[in-house]
Protein backbone atom coordinates (compact mmCIF):
# COMPACT_ATOMS: atom_id res chain seq x y z
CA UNK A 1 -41.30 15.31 82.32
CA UNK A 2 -40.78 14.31 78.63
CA UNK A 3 -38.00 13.02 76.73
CA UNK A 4 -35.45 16.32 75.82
CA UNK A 5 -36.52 18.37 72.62
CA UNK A 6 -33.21 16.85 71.33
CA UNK A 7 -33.81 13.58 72.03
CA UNK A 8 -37.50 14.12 70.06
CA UNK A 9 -35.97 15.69 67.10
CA UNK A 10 -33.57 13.01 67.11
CA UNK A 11 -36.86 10.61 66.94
CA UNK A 12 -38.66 12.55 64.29
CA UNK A 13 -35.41 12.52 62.25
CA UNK A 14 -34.98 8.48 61.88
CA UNK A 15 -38.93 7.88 61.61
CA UNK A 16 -38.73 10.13 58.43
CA UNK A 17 -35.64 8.79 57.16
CA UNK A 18 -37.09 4.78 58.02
CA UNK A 19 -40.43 6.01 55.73
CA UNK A 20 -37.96 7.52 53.11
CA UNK A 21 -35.81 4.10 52.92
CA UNK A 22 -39.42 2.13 52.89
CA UNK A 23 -40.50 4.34 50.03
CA UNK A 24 -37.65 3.67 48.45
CA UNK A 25 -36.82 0.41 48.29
CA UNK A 26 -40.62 -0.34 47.67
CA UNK A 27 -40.42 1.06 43.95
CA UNK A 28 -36.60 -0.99 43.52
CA UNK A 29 -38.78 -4.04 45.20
CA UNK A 30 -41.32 -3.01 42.03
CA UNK A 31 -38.54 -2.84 39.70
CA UNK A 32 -37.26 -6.33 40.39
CA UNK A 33 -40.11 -8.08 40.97
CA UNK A 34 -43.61 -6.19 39.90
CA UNK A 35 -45.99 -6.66 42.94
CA UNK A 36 -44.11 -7.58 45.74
CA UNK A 37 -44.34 -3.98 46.83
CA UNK A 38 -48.06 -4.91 47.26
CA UNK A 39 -47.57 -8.35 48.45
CA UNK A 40 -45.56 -6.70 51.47
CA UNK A 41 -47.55 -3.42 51.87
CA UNK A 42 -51.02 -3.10 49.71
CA UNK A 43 -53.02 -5.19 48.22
CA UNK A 44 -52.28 -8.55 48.42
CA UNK A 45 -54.77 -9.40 45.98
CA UNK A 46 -53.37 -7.57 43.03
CA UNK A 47 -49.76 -8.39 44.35
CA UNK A 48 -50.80 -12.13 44.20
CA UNK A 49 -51.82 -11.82 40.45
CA UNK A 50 -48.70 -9.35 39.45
CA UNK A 51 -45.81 -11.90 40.96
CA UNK A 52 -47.86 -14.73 39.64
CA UNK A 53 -47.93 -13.31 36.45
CA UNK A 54 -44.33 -12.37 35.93
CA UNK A 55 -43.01 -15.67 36.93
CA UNK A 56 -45.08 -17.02 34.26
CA UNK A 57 -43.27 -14.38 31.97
CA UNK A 58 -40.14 -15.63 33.09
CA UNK A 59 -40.31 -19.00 32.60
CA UNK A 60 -41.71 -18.23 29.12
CA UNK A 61 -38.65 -16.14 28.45
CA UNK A 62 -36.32 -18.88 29.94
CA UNK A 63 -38.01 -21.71 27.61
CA UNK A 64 -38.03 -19.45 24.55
CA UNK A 65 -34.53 -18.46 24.97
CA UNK A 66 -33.49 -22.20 25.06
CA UNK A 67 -35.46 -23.03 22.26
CA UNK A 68 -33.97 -20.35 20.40
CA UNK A 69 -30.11 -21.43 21.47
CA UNK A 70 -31.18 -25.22 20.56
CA UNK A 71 -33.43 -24.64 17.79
CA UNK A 72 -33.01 -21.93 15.38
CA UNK A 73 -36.16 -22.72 13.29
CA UNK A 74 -38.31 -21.80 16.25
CA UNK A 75 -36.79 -18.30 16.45
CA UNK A 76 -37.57 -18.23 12.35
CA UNK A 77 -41.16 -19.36 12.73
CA UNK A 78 -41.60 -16.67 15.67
CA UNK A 79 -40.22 -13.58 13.71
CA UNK A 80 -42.28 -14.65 11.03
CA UNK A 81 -45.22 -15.71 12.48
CA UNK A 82 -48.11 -12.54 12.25
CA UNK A 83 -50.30 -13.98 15.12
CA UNK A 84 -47.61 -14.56 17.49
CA UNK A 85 -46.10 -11.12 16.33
CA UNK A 86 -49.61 -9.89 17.58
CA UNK A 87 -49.56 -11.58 20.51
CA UNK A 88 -46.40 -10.48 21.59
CA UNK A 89 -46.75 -6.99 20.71
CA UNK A 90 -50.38 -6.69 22.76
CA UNK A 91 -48.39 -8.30 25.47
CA UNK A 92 -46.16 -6.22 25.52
CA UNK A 93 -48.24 -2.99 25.67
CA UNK A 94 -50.33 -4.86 28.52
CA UNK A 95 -46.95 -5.44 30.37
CA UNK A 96 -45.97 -1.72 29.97
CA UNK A 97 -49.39 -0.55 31.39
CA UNK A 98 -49.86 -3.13 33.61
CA UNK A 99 -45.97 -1.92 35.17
CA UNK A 100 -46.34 1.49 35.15
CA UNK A 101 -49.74 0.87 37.60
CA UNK A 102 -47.55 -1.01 40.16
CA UNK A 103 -45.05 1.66 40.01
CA UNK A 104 -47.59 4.00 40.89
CA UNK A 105 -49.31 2.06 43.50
CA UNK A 106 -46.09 1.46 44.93
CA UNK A 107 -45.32 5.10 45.25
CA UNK A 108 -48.79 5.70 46.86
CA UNK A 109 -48.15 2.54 49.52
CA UNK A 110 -44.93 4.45 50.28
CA UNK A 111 -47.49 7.35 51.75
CA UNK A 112 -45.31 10.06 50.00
CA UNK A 113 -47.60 12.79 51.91
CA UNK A 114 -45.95 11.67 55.28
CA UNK A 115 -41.77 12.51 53.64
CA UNK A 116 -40.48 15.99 53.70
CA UNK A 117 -40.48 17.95 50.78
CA UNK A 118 -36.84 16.96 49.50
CA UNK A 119 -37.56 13.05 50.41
CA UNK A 120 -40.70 13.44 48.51
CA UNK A 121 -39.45 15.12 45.37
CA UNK A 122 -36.59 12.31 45.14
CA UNK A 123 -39.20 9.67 45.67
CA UNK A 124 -41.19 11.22 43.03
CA UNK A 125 -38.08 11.66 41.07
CA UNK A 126 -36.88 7.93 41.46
CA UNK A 127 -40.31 6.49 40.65
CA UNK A 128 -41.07 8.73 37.21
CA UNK A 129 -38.03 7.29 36.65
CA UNK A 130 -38.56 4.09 36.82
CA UNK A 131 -41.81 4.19 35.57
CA UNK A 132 -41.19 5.84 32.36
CA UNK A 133 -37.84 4.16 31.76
CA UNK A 134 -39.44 0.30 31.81
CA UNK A 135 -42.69 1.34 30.16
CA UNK A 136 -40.83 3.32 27.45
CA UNK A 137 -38.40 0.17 27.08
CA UNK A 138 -41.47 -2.27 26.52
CA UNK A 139 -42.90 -0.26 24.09
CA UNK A 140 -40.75 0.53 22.17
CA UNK A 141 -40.15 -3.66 22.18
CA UNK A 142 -43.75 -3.50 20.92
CA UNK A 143 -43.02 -0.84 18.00
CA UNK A 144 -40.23 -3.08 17.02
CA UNK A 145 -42.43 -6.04 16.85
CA UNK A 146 -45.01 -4.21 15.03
CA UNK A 147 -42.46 -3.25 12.74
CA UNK A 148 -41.83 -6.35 11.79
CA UNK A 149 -45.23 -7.50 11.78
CA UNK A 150 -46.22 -5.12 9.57
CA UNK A 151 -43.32 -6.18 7.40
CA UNK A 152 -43.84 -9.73 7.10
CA UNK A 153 -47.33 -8.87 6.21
CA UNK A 154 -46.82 -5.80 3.78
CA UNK A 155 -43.54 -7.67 1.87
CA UNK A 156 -44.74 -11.74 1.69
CA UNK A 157 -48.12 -11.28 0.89
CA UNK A 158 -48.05 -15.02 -1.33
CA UNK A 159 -51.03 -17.34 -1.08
CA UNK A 160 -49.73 -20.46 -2.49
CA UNK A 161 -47.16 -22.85 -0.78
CA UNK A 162 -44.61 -24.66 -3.19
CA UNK A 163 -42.62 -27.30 -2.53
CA UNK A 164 -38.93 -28.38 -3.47
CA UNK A 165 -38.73 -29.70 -6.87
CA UNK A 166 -35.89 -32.35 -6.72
CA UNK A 167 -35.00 -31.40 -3.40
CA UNK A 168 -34.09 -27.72 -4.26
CA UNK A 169 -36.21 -24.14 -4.16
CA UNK A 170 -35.81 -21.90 -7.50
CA UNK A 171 -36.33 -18.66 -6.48
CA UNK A 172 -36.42 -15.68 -9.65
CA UNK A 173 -34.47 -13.05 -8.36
CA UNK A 174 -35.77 -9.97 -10.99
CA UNK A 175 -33.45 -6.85 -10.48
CA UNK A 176 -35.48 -3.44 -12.54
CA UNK A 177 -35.70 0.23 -12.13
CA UNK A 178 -38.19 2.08 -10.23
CA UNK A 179 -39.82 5.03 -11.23
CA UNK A 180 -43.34 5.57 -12.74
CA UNK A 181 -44.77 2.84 -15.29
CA UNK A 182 -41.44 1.03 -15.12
CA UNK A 183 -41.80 -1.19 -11.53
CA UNK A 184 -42.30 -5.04 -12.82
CA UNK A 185 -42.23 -3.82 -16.78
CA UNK A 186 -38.51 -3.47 -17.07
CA UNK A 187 -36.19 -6.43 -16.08
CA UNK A 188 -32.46 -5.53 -15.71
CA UNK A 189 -30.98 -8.68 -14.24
CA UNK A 190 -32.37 -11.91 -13.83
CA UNK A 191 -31.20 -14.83 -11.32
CA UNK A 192 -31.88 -18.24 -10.07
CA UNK A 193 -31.15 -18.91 -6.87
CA UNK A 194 -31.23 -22.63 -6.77
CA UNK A 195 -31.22 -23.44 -3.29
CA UNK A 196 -30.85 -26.94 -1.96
CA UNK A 197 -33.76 -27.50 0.69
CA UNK A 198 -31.57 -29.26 3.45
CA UNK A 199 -28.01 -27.88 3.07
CA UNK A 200 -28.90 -24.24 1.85
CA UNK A 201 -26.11 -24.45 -0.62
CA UNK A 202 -26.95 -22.13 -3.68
CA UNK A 203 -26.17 -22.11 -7.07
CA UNK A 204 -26.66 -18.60 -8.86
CA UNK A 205 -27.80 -19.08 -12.61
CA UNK A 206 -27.76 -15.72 -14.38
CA UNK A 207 -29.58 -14.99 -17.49
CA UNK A 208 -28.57 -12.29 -19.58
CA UNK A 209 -31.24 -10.16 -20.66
CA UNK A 210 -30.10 -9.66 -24.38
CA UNK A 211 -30.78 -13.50 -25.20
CA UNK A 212 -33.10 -14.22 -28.20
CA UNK A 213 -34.84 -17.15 -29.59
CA UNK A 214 -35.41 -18.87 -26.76
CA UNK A 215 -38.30 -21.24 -25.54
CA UNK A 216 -41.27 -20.92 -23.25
CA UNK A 217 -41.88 -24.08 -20.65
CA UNK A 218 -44.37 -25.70 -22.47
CA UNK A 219 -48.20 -25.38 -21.44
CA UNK A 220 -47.33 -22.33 -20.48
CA UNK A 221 -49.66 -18.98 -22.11
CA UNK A 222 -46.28 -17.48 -23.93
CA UNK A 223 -45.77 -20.71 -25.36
CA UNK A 224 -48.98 -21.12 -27.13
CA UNK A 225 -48.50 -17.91 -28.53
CA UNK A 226 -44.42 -19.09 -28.94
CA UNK A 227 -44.68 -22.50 -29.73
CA UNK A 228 -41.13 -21.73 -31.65
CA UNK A 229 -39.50 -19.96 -29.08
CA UNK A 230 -39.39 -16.03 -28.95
CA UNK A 231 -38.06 -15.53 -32.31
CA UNK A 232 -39.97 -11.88 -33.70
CA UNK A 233 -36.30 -10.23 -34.16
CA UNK A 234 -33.89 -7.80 -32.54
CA UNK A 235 -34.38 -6.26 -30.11
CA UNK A 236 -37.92 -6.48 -29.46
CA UNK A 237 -37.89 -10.17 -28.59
CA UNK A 238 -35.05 -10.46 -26.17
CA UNK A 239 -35.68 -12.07 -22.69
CA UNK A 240 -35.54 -8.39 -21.44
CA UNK A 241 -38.45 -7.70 -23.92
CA UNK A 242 -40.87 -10.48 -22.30
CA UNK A 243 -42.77 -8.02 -20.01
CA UNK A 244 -43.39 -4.91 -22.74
CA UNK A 245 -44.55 -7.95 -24.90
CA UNK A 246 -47.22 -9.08 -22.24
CA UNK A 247 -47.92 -5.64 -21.89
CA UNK A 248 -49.48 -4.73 -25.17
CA UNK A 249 -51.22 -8.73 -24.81
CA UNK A 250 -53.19 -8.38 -21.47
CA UNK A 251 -56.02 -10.24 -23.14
CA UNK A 252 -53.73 -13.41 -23.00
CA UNK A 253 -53.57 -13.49 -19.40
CA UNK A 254 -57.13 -13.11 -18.32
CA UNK A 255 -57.68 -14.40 -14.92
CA UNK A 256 -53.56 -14.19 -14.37
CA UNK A 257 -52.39 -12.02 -11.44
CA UNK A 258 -49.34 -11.08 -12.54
CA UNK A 259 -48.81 -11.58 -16.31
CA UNK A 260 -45.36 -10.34 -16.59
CA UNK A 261 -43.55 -12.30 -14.03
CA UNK A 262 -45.80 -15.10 -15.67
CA UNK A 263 -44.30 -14.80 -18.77
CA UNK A 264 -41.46 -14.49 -17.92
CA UNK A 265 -40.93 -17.37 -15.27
CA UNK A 266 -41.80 -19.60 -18.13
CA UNK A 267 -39.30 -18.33 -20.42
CA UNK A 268 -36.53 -18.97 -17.60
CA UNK A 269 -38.39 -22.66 -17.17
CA UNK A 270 -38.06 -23.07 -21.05
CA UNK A 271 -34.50 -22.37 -20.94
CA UNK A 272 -33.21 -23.83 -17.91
CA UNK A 273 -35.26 -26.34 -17.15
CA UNK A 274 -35.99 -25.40 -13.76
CA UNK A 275 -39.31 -25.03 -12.44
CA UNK A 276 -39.02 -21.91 -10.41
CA UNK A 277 -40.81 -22.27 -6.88
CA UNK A 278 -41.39 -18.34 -6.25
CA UNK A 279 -40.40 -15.07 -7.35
CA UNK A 280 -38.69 -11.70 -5.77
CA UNK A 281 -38.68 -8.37 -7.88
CA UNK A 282 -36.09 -6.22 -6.55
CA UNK A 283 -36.37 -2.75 -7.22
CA UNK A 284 -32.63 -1.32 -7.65
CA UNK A 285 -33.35 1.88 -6.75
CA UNK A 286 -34.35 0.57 -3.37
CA UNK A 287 -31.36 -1.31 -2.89
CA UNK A 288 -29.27 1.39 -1.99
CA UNK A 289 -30.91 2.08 1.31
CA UNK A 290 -30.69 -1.53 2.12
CA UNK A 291 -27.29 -1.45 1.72
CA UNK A 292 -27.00 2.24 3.96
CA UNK A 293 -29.10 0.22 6.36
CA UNK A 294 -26.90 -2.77 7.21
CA UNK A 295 -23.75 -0.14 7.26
CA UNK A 296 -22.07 -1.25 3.92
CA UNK A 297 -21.04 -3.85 2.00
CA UNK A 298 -17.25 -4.79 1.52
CA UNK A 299 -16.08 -5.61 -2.10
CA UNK A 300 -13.03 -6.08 -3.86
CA UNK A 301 -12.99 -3.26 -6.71
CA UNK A 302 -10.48 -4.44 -9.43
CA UNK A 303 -10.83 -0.97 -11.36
CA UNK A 304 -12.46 1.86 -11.57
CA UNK A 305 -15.97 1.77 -11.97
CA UNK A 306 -17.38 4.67 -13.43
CA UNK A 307 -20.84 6.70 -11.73
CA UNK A 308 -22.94 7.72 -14.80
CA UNK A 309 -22.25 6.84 -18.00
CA UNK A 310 -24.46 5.52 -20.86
CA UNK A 311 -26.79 8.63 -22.01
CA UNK A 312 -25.84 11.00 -18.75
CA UNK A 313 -22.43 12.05 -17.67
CA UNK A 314 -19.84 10.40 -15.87
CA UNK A 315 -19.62 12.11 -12.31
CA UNK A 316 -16.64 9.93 -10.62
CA UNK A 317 -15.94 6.68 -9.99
CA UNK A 318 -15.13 4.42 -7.45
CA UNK A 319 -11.79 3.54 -7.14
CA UNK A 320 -9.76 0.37 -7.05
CA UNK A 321 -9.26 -1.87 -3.52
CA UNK A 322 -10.70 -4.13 -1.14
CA UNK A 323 -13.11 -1.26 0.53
CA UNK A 324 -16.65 -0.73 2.33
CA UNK A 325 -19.32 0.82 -0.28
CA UNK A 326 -21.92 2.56 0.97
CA UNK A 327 -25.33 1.90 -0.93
CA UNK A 328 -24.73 4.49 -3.71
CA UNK A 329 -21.72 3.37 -4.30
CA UNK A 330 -22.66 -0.35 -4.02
CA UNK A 331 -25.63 0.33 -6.08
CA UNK A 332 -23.08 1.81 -9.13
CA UNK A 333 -20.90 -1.16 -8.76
CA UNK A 334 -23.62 -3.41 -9.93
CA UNK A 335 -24.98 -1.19 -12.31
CA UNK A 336 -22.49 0.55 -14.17
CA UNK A 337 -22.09 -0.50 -18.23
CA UNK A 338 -20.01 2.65 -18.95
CA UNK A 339 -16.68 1.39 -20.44
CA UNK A 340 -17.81 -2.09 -19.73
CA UNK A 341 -20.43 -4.74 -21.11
CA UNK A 342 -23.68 -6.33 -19.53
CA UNK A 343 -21.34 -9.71 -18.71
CA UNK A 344 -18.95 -7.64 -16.64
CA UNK A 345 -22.32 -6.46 -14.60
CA UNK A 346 -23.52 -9.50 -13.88
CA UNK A 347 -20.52 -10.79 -12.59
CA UNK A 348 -20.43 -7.75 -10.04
CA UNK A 349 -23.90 -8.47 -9.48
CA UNK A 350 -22.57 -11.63 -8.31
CA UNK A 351 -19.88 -10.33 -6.65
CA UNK A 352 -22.58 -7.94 -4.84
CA UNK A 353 -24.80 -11.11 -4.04
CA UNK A 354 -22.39 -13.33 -2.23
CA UNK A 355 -20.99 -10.33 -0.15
CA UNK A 356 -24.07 -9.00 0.85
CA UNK A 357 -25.84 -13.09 2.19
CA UNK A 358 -21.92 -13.93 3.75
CA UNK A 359 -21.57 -9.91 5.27
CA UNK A 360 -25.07 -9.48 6.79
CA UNK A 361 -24.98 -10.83 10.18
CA UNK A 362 -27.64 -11.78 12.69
CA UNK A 363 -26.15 -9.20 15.26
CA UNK A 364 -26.32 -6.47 12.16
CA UNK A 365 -29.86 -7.19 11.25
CA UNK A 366 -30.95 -7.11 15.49
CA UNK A 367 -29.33 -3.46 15.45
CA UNK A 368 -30.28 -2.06 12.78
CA UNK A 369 -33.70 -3.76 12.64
CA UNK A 370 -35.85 -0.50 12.20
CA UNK A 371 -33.95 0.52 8.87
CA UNK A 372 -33.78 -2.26 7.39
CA UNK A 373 -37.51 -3.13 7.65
CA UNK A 374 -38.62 -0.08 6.36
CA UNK A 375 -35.68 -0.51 3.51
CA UNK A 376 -36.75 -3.97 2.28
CA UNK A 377 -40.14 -3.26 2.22
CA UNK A 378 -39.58 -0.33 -0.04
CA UNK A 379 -36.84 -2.88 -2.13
CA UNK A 380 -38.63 -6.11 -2.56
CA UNK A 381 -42.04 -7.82 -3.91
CA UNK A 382 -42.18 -11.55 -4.15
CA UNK A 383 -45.04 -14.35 -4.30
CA UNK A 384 -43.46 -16.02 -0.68
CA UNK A 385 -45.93 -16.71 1.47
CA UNK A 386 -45.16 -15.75 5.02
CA UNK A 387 -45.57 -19.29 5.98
CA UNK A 388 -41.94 -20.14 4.36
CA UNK A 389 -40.16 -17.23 5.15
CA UNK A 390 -38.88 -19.25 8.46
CA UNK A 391 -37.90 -21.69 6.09
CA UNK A 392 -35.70 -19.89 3.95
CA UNK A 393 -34.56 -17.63 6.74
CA UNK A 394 -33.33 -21.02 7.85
CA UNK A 395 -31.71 -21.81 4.74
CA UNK A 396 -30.23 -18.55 4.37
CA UNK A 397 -28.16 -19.20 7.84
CA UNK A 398 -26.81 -22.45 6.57
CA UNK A 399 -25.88 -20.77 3.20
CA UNK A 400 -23.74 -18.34 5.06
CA UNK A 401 -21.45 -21.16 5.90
CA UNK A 402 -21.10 -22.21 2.67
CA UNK A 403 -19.38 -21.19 -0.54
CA UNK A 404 -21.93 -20.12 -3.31
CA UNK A 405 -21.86 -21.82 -6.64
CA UNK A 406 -22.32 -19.42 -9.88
CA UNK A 407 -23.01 -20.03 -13.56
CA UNK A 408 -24.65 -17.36 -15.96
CA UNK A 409 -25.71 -18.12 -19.53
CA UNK A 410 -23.25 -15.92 -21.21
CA UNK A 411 -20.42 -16.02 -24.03
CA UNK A 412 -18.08 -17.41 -24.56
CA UNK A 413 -20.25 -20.38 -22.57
CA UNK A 414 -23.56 -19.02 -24.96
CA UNK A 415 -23.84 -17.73 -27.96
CA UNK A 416 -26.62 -14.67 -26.66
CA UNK A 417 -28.20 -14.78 -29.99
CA UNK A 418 -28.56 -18.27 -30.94
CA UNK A 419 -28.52 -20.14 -27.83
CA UNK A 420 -28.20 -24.16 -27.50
CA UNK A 421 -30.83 -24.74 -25.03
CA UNK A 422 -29.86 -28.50 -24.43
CA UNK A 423 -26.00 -27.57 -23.48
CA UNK A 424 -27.32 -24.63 -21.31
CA UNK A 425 -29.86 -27.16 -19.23
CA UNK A 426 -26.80 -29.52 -19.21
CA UNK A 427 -24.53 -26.77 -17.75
CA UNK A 428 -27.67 -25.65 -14.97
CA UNK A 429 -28.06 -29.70 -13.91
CA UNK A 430 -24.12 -29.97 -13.83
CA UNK A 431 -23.65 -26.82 -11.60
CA UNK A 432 -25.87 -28.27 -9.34
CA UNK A 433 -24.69 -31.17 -9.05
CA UNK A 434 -21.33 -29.83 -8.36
CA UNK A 435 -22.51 -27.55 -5.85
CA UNK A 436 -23.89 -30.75 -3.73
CA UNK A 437 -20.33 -32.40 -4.53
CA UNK A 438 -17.99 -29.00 -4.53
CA UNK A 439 -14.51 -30.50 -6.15
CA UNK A 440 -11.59 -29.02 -3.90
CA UNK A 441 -9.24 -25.67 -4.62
CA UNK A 442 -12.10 -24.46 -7.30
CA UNK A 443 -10.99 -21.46 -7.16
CA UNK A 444 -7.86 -21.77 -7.88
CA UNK A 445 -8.03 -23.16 -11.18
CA UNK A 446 -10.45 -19.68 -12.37
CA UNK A 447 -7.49 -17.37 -10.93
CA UNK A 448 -5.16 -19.16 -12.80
CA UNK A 449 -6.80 -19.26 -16.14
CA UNK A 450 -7.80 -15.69 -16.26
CA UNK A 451 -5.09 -13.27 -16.68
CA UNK A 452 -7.05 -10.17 -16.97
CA UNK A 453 -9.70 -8.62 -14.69
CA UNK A 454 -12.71 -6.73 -14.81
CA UNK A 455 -14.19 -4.54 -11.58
CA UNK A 456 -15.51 -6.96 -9.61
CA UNK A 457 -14.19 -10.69 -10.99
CA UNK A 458 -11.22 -12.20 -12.49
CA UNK A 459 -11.60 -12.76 -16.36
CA UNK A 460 -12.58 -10.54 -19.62
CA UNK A 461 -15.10 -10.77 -22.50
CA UNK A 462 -13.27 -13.44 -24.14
CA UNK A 463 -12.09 -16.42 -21.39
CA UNK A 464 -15.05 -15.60 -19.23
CA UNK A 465 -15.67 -13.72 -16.11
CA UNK A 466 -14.41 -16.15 -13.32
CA UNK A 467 -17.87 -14.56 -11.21
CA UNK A 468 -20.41 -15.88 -13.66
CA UNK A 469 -18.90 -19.44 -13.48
CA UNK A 470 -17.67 -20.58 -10.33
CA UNK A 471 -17.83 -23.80 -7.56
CA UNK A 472 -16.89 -20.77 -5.24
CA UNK A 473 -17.97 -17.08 -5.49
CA UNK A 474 -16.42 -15.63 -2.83
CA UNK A 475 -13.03 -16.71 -4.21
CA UNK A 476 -13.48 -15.26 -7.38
CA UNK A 477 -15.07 -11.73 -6.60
């Protein structure tokens, strides 16, 4: 006589609920690590290879993530580097495949066929799951590395490597409108970063664009047709005017890739007398969803700044205090001439400069990676090869724990019109220096001579916007 019908039920019961446990903790066995499920259950084989395999991943991770804690440049070279990108973003996708199989298999070595309907539908439950939760995950990791891929490739697209002159990267910072026929033809704010190549401390030289009869750095194709600086008369032959000039002489610059940041690098050579290392247009228009991107900038607004103005109407303005701009607002704040004068910009440009390198975190740019990708892409063009973008991404990091130095060619320093190019490259060579040497409580002595204030810096027309000479920026603005 057999065992009681109870007794067998009883049986029945904790084999199913043994094979529902098994099936189970198979797929967590696959979440933790891929292919033991197979290693204890199916094929050894592929269970061998899958374990094998993500140890390898793990050390990898392991020795990448202590690089990256001990050695920032290594993280710089790999988020700029477009065959490791490449590599990483294939592996990725081969990861996510290569998971979602074992996830499978593992439901299959589970014999789902032999659980009751409910066990079965949470097993199937449990491993879609799974499956589409870490395959989604790596994938999207790949998206984000293609992202930034494709922007290293689409935004430094330089050939030519430069080295430090004197220890030091000039880089041309070129602000200008967008809009049809105007991107690269119409300059409206030009800066030298002067960077030093081991410290990352940065002097900001502005040039204002209304400056006449200046030089061209000699040998250079403007100043064979200049050899007496650029001297044809108001308004025509102001430093703003150096690109429509090169536009209606193409036939000077055969062979020249870009003529009008050609042109007018050398006129910034001839009057600084700085050879610039590379170049970055940024197109103002695009600014604005850089700044949206990264969630604001904060600035000190010393009085209203008016919206508009200057041919269209003015339709607000922003309004006095230490407050977070979005990018319209951010974008008005270093634009606006409206009640104000093209000295007063540049010092808010300043202003906008230093807040945006010392604001801008590492942990800002990791979150909102996506956005700000796609809005830099859309804002800048520069010569950089991607080679050096670790470098200055380096440089950039040190910078952020420094104070940034300022000086801009304008009155009461220079006389616009007739400028004295040998006190102005005596003023760039003595900022720098300074900047490597920074004398202490700067910034005291500019809020102490200037009484009055304009929106974004201490100073007026008269003693001198405290922003567009400084030892210290941030102290100013």
């Amino acid at each position: 006589m057999g065992p009681p019908l109870t007794a067998r039920a009883t049986a029945v019961d904790r084999a199913a609920r043994v094979r529902y446990r098994r099936a189970l903790m198979l797929m967590v066995m696959t979440l933790v690590v891929p292919g033991s499920a197979q290693l204890v259950a199916g094929d050894r084989r592929i269970g061998r290879l899958a374990t094998r395999l993500w140890a390898a991943l793990l050390v990898a991770g392991l020795v990448g993530v202590l690089m990256a804690a001990y050695h920032h440049q290594y993280v710089f070279w790999f988020v700029s580097d477009t065959t490791a990108l490449g590599v990483v973003r294939l592996g990725l996708m081969l990861v996510a495949i290569g998971w979602a199989f074992l996830f499978l298999d593992a439901w299959r070595i589970g014999q789902p066929l032999s659980l009751s309907l409910g066990h079965r539908r949470a097993v199937v439950g449990l491993n879609g799951i799974l499956c589409f939760s870490v395959a989604g995950t790596l994938l999207f990791g790949a998206h984000l590395v293609g992202v930034q891929r494709d922007f290293i490739l689409t935004m430094f697209s330089g050939d030519t490597v430069h080295g430090a002159n004197d220890g030091r990267y000039n880089v041309l910072l070129v602000g200008g409108d967008s809009g049809a026929g105007r991107w690269g033809l119409r300059t409206d704010s030009m800066t030298v970063a002067s960077i030093d190549a081991t410290t990352g401390r940065t002097v900001l030289i502005g040039l204002p664009r209304n400056l006449t009869n200046f030089p061209f750095a000699k040998g250079s194709v403007m100043h064979k047709a200049w050899p007496h600086g650029f001297d044809c008369g108001y308004p025509d032959c102001e430093l703003n005017g150096v690109n429509t000039w090169v536009g209606d002489h193409q036939n000077l610059f055969k062979g020249v890739k870009d003529p009008g940041m050609d042109a007018t690098i050398s006129a910034i050579e001839g009057i600084t007398g700085l050879k610039v290392n590379y170049w970055a247009f940024v197109n103002l228009a695009g600014f604005r969803g850089l700044v949206d991107a990264v969630g604001g900038v904060t600035l000190d607004v010393r009085q209203p700044i008016p919206v508009g103005g200057l041919g269209a109407d003015v339709t607000g303005y922003i309004k006095p205090g230490v407050r977070k701009l979005n990018g319209f607002d951010t974008l008005w704040f270093a634009r606006s001439r409206d009640s104000s004068d093209d000295y007063s910009r540049m010092a808010r440009q300043k202003c906008v400069m230093n807040a945006m390198l010392h604001q801008i975190s590492p942990e800002t740019v990791l979150t909102n990676f996506e956005k700000i990708a796609k809005a830099s892409s859309q804002m800048v063009s520069t010569d950089i090869p991607a080679s050096e973008v670790d470098t200055f991404m380096g440089l950039a990091l040190k910078a952020r724990s420094a104070p940034v130095a300022t000086l801009s060619l304008v009155p009461p320093l220079v006389n616009t019109a007739d400028p004295d190019i040998g006190l102005i490259k005596r003023k760039v060579k003595a900022a720098i220096v300074a900047s490597e040497h920074p004398p202490a409580a700067s910034a005291h002595h500019h809020r102490k001579k200037a009484s009055t204030v304009t929106g974004g810096s201490i100073g007026s027309l008269k003693a001198g916007y405290a922003a567009n000479e400084s030892s210290n920026l941030g102290a100013v603005c």
